[in-house]
N, C-alpha and C. Protein backbone atom coordinates (compact mmCIF):
# COMPACT_ATOMS: atom_id res chain seq x y z
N UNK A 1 -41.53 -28.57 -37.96
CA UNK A 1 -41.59 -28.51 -36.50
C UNK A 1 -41.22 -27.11 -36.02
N UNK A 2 -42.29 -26.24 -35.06
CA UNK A 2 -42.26 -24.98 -34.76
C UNK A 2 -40.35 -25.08 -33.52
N UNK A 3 -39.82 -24.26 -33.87
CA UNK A 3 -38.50 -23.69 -33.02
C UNK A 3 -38.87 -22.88 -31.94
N UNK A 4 -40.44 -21.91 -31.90
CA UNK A 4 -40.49 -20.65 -31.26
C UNK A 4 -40.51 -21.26 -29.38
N UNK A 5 -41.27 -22.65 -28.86
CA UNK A 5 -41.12 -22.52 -27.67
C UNK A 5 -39.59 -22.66 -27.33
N UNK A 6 -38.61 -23.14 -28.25
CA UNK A 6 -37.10 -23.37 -27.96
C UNK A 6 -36.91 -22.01 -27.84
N UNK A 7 -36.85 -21.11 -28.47
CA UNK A 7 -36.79 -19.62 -28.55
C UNK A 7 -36.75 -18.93 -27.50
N UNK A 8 -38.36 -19.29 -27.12
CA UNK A 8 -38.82 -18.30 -25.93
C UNK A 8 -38.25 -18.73 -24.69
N UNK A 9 -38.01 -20.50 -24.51
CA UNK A 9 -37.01 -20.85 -23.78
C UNK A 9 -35.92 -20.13 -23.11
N UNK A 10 -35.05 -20.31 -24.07
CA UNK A 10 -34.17 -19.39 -23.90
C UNK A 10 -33.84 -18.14 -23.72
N UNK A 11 -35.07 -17.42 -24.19
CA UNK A 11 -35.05 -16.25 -23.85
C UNK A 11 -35.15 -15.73 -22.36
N UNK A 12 -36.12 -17.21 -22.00
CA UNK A 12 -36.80 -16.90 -20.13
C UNK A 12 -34.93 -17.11 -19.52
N UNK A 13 -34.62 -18.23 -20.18
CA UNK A 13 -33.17 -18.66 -19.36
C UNK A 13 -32.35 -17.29 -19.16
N UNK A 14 -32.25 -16.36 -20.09
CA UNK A 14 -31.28 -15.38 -20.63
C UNK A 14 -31.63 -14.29 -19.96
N UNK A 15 -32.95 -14.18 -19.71
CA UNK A 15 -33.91 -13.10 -18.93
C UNK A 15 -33.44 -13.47 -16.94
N UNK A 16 -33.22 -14.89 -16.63
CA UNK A 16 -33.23 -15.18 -15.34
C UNK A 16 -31.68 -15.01 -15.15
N UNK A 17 -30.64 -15.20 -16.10
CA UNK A 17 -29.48 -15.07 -16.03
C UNK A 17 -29.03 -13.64 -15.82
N UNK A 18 -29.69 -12.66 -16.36
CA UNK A 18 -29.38 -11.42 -15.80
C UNK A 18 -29.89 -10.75 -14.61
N UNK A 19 -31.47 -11.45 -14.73
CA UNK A 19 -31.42 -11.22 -12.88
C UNK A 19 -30.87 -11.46 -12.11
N UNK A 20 -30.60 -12.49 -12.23
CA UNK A 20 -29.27 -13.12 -10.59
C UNK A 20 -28.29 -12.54 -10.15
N UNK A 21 -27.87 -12.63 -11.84
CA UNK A 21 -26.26 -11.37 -11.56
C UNK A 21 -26.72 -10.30 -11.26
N UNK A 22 -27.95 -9.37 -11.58
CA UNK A 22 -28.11 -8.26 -11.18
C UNK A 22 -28.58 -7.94 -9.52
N UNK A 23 -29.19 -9.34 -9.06
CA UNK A 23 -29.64 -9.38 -7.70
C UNK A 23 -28.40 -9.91 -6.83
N UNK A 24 -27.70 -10.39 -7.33
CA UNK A 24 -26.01 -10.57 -6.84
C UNK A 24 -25.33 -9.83 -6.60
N UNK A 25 -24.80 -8.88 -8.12
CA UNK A 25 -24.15 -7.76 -7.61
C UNK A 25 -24.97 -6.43 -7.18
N UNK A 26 -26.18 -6.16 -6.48
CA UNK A 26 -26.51 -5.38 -5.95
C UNK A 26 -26.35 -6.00 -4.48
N UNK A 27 -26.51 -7.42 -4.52
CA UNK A 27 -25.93 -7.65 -2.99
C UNK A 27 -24.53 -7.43 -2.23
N UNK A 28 -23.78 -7.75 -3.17
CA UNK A 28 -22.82 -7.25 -2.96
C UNK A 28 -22.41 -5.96 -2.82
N UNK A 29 -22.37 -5.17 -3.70
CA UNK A 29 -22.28 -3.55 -3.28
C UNK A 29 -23.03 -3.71 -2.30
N UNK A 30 -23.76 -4.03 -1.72
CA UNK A 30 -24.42 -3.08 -0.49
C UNK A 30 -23.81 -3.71 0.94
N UNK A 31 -23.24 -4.86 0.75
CA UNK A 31 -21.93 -5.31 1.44
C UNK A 31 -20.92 -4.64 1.81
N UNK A 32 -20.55 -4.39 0.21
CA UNK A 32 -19.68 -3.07 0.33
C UNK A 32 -20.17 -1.74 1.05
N UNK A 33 -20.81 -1.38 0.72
CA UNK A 33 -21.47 0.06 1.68
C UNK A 33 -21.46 -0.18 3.06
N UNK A 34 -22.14 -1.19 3.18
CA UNK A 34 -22.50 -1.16 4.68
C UNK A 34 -20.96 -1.48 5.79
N UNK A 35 -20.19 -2.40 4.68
CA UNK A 35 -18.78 -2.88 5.92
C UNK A 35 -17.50 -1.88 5.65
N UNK A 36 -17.73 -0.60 4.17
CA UNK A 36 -16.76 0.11 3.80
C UNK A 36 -16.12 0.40 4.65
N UNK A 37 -17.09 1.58 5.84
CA UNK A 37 -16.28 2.13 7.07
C UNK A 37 -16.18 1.68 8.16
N UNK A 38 -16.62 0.58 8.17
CA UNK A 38 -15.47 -0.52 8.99
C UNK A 38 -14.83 -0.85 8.91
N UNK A 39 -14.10 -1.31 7.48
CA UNK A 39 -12.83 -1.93 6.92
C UNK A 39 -12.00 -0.72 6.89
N UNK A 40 -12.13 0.73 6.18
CA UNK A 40 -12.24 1.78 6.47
C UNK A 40 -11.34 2.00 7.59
N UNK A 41 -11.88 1.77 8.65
CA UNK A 41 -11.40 2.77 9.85
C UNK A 41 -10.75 1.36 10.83
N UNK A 42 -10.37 0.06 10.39
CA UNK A 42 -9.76 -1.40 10.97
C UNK A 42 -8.26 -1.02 10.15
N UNK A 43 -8.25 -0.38 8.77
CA UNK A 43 -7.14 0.10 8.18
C UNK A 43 -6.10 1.04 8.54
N UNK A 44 -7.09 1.98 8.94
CA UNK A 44 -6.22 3.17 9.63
C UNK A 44 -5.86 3.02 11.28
N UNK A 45 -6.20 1.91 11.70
CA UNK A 45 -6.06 1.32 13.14
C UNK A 45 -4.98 1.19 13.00
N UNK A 46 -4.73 -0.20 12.07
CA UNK A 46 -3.40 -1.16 11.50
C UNK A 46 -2.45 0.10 11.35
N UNK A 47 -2.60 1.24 11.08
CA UNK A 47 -1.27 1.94 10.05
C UNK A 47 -1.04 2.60 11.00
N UNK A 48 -1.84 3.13 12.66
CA UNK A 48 -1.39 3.81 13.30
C UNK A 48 -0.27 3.07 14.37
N UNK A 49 -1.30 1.76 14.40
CA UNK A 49 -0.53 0.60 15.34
C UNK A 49 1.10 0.43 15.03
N UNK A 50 1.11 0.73 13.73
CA UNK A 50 2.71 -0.27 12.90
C UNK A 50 3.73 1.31 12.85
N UNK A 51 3.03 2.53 12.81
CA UNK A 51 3.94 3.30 12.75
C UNK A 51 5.69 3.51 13.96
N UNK A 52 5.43 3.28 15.56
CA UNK A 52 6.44 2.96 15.76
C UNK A 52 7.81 2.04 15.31
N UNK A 53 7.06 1.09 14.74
CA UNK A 53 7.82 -0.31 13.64
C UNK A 53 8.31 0.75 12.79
N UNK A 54 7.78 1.04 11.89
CA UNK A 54 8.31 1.54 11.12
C UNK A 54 9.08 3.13 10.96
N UNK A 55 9.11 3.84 11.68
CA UNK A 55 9.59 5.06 12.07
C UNK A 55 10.31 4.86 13.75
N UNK A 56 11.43 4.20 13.91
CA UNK A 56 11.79 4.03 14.92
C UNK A 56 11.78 5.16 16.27
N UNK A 57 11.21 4.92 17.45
CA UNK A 57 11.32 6.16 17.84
C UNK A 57 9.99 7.60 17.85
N UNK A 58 9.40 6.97 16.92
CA UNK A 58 7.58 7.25 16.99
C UNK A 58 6.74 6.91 17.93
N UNK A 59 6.32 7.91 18.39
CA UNK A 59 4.80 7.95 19.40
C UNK A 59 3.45 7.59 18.49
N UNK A 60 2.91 6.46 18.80
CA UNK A 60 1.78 6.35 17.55
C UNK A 60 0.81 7.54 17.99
N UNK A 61 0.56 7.92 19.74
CA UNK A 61 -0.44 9.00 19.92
C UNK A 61 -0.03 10.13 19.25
N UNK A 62 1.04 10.53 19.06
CA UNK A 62 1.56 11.99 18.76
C UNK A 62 1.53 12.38 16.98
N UNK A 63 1.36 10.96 16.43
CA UNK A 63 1.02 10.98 15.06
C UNK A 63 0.37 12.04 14.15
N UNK A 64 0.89 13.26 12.82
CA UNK A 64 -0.27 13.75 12.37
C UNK A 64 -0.37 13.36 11.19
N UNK A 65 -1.70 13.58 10.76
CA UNK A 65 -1.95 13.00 9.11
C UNK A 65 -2.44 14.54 8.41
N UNK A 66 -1.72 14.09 7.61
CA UNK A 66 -1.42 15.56 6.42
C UNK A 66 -1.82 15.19 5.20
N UNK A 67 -2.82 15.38 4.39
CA UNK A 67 -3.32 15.35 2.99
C UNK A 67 -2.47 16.23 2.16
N UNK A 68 -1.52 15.52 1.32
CA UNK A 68 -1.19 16.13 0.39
C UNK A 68 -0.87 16.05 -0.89
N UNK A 69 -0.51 16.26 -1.94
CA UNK A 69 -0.55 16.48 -3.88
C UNK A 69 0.48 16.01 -4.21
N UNK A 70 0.55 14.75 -4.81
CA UNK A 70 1.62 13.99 -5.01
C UNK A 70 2.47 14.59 -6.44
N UNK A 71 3.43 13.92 -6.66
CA UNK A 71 3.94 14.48 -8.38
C UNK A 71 2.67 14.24 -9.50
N UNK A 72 2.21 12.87 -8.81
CA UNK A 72 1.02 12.29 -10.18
C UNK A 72 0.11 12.93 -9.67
N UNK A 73 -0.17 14.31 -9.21
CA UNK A 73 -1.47 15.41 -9.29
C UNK A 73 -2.54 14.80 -8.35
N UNK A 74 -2.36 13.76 -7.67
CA UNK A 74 -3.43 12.95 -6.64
C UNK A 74 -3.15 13.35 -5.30
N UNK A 75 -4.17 13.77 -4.31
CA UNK A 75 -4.13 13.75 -3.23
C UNK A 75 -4.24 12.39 -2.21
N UNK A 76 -3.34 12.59 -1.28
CA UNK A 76 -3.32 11.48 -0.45
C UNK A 76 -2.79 11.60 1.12
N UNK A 77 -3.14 11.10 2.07
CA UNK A 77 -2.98 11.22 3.28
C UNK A 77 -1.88 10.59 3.69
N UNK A 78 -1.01 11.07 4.34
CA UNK A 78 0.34 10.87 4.80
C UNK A 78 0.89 11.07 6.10
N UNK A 79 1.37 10.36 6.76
CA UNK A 79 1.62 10.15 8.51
C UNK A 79 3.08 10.95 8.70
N UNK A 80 2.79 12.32 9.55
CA UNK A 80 4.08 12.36 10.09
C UNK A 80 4.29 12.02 11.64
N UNK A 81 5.52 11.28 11.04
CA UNK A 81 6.18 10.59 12.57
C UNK A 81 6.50 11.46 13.64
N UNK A 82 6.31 11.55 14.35
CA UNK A 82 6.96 12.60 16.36
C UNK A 82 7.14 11.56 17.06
N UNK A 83 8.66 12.15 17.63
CA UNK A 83 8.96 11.02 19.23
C UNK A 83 8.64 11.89 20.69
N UNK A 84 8.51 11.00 21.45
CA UNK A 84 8.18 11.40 22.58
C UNK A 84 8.61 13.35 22.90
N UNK A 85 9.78 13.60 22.57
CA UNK A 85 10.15 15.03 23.09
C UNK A 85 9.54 16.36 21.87
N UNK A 86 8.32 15.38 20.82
CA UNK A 86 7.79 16.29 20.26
C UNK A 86 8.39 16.91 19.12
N UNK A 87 9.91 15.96 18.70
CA UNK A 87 10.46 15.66 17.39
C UNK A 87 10.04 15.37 15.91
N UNK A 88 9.80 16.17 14.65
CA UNK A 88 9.24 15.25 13.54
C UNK A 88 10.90 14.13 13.22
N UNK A 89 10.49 13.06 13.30
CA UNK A 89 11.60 11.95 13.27
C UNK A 89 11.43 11.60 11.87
N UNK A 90 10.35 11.54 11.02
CA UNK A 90 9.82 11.08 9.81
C UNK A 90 8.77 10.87 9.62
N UNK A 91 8.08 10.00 8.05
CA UNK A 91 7.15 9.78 7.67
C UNK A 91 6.41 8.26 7.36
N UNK A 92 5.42 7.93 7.25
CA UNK A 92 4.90 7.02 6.90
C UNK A 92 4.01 7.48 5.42
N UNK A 93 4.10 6.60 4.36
CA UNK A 93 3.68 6.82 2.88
C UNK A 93 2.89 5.88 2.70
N UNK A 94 1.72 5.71 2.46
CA UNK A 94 0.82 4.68 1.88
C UNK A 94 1.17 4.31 0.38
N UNK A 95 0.93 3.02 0.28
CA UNK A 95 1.02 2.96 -1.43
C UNK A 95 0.42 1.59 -2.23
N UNK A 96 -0.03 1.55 -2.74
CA UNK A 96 -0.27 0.48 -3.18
C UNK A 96 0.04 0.48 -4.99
N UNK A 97 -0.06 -1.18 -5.45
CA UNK A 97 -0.17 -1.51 -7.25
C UNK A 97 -0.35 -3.08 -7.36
N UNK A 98 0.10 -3.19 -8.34
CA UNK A 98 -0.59 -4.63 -9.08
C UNK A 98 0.95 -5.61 -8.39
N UNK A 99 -0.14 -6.68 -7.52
CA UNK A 99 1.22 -8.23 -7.51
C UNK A 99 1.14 -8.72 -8.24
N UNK A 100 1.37 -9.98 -7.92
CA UNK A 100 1.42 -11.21 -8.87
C UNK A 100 -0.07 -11.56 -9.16
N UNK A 101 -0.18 -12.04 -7.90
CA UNK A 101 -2.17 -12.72 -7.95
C UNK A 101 -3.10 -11.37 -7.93
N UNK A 102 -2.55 -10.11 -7.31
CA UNK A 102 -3.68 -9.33 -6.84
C UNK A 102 -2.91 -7.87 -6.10
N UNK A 103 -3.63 -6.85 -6.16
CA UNK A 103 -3.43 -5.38 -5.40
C UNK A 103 -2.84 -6.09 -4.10
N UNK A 104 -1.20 -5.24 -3.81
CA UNK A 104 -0.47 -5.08 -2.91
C UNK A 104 -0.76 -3.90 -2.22
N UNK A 105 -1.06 -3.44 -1.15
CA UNK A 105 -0.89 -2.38 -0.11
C UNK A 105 -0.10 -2.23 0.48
N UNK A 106 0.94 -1.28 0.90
CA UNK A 106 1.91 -0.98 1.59
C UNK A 106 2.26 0.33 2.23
N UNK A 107 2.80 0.40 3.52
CA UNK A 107 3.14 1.53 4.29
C UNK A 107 4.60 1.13 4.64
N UNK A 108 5.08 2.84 3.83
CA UNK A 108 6.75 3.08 3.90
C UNK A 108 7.13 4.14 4.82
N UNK A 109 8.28 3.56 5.41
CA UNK A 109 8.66 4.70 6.42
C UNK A 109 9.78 5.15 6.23
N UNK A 110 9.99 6.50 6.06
CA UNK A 110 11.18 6.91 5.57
C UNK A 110 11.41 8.26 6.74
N UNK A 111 12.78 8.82 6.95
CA UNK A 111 13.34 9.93 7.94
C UNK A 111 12.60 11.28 7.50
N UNK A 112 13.11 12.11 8.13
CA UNK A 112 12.26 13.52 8.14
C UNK A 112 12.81 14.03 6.97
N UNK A 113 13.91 13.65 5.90
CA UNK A 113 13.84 14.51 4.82
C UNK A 113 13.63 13.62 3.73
N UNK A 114 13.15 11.86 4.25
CA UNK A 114 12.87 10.84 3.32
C UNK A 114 14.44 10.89 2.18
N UNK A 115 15.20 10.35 2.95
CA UNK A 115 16.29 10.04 2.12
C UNK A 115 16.83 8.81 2.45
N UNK A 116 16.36 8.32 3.55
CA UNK A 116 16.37 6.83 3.92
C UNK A 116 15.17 6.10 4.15
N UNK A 117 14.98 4.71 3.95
CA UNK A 117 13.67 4.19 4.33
C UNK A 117 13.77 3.77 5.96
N UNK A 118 13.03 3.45 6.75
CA UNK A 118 13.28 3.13 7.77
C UNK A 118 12.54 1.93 8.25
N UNK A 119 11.63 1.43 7.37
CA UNK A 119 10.53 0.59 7.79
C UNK A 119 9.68 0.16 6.37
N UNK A 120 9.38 -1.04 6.41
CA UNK A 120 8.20 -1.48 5.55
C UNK A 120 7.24 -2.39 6.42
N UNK A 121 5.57 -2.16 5.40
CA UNK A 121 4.95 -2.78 6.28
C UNK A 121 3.65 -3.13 4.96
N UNK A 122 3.53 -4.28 5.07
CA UNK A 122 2.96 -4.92 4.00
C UNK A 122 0.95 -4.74 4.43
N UNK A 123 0.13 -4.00 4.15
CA UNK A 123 -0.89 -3.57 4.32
C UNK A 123 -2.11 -4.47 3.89
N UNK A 124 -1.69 -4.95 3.09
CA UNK A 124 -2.80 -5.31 1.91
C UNK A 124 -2.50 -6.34 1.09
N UNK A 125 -2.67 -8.33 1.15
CA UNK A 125 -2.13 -8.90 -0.24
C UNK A 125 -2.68 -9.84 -0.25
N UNK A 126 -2.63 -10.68 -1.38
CA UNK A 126 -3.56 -11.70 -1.71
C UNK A 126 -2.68 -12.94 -2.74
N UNK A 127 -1.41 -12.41 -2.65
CA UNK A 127 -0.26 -13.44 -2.96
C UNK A 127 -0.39 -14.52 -2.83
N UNK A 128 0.31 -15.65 -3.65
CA UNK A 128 0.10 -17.06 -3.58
C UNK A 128 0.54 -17.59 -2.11
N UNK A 129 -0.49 -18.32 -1.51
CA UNK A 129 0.61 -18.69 0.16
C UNK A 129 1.46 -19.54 -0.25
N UNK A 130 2.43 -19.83 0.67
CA UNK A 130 3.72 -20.57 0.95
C UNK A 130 4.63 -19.77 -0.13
N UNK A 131 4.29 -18.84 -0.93
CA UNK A 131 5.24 -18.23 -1.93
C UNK A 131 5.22 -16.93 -1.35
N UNK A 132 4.40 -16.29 -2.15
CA UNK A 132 4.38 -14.75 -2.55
C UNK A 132 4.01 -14.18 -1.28
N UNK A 133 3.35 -14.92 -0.36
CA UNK A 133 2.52 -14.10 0.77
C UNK A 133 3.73 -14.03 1.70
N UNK A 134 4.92 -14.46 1.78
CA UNK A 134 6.01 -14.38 2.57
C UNK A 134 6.47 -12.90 2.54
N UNK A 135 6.02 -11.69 1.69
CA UNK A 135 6.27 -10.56 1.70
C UNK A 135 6.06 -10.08 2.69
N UNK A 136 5.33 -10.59 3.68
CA UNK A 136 4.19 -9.87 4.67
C UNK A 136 5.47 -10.36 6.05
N UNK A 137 6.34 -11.43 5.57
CA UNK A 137 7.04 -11.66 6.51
C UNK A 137 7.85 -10.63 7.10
N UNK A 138 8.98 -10.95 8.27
CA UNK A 138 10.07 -9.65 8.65
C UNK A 138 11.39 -9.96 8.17
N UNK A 139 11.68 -11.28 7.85
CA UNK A 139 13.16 -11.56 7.32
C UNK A 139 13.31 -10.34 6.05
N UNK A 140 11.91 -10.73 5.10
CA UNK A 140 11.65 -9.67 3.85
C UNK A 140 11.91 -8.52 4.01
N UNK A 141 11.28 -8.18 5.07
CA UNK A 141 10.97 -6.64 5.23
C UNK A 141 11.84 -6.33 5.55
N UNK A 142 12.40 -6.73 6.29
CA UNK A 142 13.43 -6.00 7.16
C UNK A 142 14.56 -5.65 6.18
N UNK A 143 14.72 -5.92 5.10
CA UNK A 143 15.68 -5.18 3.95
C UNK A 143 15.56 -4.21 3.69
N UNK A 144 14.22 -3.76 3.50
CA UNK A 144 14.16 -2.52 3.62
C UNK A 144 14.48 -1.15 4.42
N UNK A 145 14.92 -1.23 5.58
CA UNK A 145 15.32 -0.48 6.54
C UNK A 145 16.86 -0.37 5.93
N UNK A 146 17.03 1.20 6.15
CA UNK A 146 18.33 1.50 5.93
C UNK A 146 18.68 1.75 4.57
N UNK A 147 17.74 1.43 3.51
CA UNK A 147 17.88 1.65 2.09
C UNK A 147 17.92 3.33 1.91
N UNK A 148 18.72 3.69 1.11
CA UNK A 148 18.39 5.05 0.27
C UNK A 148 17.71 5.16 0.01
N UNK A 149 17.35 5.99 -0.54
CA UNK A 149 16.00 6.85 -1.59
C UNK A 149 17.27 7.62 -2.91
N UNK A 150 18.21 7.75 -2.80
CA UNK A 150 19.02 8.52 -3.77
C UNK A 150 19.19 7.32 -5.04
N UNK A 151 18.08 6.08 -5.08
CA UNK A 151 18.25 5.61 -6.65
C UNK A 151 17.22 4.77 -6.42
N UNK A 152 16.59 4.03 -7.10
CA UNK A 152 15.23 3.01 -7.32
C UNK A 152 15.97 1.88 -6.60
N UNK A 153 15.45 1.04 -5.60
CA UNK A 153 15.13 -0.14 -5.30
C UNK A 153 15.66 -1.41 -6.47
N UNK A 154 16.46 -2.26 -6.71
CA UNK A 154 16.21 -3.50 -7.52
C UNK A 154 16.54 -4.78 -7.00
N UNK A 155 15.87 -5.86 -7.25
CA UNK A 155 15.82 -7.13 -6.76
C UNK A 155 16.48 -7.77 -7.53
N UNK A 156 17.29 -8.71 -6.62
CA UNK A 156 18.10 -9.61 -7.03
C UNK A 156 17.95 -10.48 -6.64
N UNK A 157 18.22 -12.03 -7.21
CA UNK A 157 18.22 -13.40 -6.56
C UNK A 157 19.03 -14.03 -6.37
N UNK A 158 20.37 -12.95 -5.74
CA UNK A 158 21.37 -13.54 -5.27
C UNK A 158 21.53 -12.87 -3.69
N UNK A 159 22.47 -13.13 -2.79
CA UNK A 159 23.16 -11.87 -1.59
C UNK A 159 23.17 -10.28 -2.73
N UNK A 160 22.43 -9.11 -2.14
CA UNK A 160 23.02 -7.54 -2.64
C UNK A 160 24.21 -7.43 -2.30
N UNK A 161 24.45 -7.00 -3.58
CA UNK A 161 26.05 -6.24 -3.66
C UNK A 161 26.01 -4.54 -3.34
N UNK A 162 24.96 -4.45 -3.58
CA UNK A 162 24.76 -3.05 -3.93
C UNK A 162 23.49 -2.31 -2.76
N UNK A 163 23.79 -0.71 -2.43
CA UNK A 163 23.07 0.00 -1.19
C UNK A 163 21.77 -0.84 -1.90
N UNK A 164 21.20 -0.85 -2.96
CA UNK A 164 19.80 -0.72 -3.01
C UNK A 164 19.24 -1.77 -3.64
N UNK A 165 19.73 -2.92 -3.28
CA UNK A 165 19.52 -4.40 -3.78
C UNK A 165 18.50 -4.76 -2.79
N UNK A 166 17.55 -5.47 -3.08
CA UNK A 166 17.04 -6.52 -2.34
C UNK A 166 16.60 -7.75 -2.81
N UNK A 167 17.32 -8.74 -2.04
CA UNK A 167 16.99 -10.43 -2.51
C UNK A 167 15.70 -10.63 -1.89
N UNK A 168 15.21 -11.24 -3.90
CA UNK A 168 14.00 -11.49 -3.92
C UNK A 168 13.61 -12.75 -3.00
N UNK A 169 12.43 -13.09 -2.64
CA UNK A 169 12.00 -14.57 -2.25
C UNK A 169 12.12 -15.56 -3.50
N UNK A 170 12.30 -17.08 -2.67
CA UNK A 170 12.46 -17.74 -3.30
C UNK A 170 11.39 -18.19 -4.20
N UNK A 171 10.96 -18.69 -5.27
CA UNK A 171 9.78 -18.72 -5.96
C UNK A 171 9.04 -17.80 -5.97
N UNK A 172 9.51 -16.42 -5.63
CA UNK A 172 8.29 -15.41 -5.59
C UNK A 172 8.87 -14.50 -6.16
N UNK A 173 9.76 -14.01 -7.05
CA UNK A 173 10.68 -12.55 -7.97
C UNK A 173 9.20 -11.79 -8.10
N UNK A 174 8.51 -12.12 -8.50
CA UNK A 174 7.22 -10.69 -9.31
C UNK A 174 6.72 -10.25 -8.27
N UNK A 175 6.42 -11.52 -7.02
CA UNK A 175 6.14 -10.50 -5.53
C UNK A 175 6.69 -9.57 -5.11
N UNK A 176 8.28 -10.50 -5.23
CA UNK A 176 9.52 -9.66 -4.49
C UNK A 176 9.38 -7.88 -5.31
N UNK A 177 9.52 -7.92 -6.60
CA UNK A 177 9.70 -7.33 -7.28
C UNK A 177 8.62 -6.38 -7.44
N UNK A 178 7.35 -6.44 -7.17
CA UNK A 178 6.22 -5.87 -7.43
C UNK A 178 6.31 -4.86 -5.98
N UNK A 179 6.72 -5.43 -4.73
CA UNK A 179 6.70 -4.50 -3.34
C UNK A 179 7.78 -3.33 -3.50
N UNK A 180 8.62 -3.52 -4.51
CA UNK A 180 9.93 -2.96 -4.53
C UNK A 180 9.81 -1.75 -5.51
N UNK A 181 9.05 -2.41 -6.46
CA UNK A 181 8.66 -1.30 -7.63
C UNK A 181 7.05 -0.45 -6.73
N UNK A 182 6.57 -1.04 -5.90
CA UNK A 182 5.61 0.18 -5.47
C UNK A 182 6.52 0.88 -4.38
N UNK A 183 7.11 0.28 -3.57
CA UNK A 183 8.18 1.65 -3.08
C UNK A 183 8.67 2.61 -3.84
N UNK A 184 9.14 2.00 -4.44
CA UNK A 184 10.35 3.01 -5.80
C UNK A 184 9.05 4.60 -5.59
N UNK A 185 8.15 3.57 -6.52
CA UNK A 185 6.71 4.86 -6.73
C UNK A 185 6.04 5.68 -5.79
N UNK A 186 5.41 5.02 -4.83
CA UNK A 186 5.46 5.70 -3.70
C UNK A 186 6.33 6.90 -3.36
N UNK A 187 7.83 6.74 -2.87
CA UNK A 187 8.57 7.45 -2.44
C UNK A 187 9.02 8.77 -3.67
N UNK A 188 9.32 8.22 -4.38
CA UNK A 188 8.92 9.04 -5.94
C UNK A 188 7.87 10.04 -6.03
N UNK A 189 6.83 9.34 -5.75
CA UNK A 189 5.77 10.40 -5.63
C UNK A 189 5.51 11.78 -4.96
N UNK A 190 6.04 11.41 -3.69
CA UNK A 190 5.77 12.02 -2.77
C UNK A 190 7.40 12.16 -1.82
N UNK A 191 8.24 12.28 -2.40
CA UNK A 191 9.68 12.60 -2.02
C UNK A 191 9.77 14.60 -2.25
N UNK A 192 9.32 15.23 -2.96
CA UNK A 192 9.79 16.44 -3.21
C UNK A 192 8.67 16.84 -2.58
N UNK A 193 7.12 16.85 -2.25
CA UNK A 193 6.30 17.43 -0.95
C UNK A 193 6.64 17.00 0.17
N UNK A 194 7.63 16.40 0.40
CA UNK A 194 8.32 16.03 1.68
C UNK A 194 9.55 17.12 1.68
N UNK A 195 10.56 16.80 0.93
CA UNK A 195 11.44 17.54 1.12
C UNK A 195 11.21 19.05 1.32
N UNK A 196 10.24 19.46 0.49
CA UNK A 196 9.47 21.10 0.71
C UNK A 196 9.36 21.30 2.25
N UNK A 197 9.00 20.47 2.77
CA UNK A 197 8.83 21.10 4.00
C UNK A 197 9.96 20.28 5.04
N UNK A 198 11.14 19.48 4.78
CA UNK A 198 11.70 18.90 5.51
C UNK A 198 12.95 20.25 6.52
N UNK A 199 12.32 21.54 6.23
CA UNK A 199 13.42 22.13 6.90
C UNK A 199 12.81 22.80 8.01
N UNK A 200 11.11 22.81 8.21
CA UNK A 200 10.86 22.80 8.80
C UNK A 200 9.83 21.77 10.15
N UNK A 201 9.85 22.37 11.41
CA UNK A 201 9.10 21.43 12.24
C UNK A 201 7.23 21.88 12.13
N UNK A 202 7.36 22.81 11.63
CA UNK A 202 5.30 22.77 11.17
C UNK A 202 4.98 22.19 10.95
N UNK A 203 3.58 21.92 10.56
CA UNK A 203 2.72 20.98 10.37
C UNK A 203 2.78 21.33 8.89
N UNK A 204 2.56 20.07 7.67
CA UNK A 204 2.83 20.40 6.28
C UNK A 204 1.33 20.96 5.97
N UNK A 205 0.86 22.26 5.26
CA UNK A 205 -0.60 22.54 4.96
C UNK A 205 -1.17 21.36 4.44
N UNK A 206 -2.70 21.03 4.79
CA UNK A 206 -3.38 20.06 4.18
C UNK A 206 -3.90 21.00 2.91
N UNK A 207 -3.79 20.11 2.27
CA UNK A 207 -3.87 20.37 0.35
C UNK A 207 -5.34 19.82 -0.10
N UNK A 208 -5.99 21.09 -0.45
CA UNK A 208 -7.58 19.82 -0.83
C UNK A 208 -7.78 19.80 -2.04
């Protein structure tokens, strides 16, 4: 008994299986293209909106964004904070890394020589709900205000004893823990092109 129409069978199946996916994910990318700079520029809305939150004392109009060369050799755009009398008060730091379920986004606000944080603001997450997505809450966040920068961030699942403790959520430590370790990095990153220019009120050169 001939096998070859089973063969060719399968071959048509195997042949239609890569079209789809290929007519799929070309639909998609072009999803992507077309809604990029919309999502794009709905992002940088959000980060201008939240900067008073997070830089107490910030004019969101008076805002400038400064491109600059992190320790890890990457360029990146960075918010300096001004209050009304035309003060640099501080900064806002973008940052993102890996959660639990998925890429965390976050915007940190730290003083004009970034030696305190002053603000967190959860950008971007896809955390388990009723758990992990509670990061996005303010009970959370709000730990962050007032923290140092003079040592790494660590989570605990008890009351902090310590300047730079923060109690994790309940059922959620790798969330808790994952927002805490992209601060650490973040501010790390980009703590000594801050301080370079924290003695003065100029504008920091954009770096291309």
């Amino acid at each position: 008994m001939s096998t070859a129409p089973k063969k060719n069978n399968y071959l048509a199946d195997g042949w239609l299986v890569i079209l789809l996916a290929l007519l799929y994910g070309g639909g998609l990318a072009a999803v992507q293209v077309s809604l990029g700079g919309r999502i794009a520029e709905n992002r940088k809305n959000e980060t201008y909106h939240v900067i008073p939150e997070l830089v107490p004392g910030a004019v969101e109009a008076k805002t400038e964004e400064h491109t600059v060369t992190g320790s890890n050799g990457k360029t990146i755009k960075i918010y300096k904070a001004i209050d009304a009398s035309g003060q640099h008060i501080g900064w806002v730091l973008p940052g993102g890394g890996q959660g639990f379920a998925d890429r965390i986004d976050i915007l940190a606000g730290v003083n004009a020589d970034a030696r305190q944080i002053t603000g967190l603001y959860v950008l971007g997450q896809k955390e388990t709900p009723g758990l992990g997505d509670y990061i996005t809450g303010s009970d959370f966040r709000s730990q962050y205000a007032g923290k140092p920068t003079d040592q790494p961030l660590a989570v605990v699942k008890t009351d902090p004893t310590a300047p730079n403790e923060i109690r994790a959520l309940t059922g959620a430590t790798i969330s808790s823990e994952s927002v805490s370790a992209i601060v650490n990095d973040t501010i790390a990153n980009l703590k000594d092109v801050i301080n370079e220019n924290a003695s003065t009120t100029a504008p920091v050169p954009d770096q291309i």
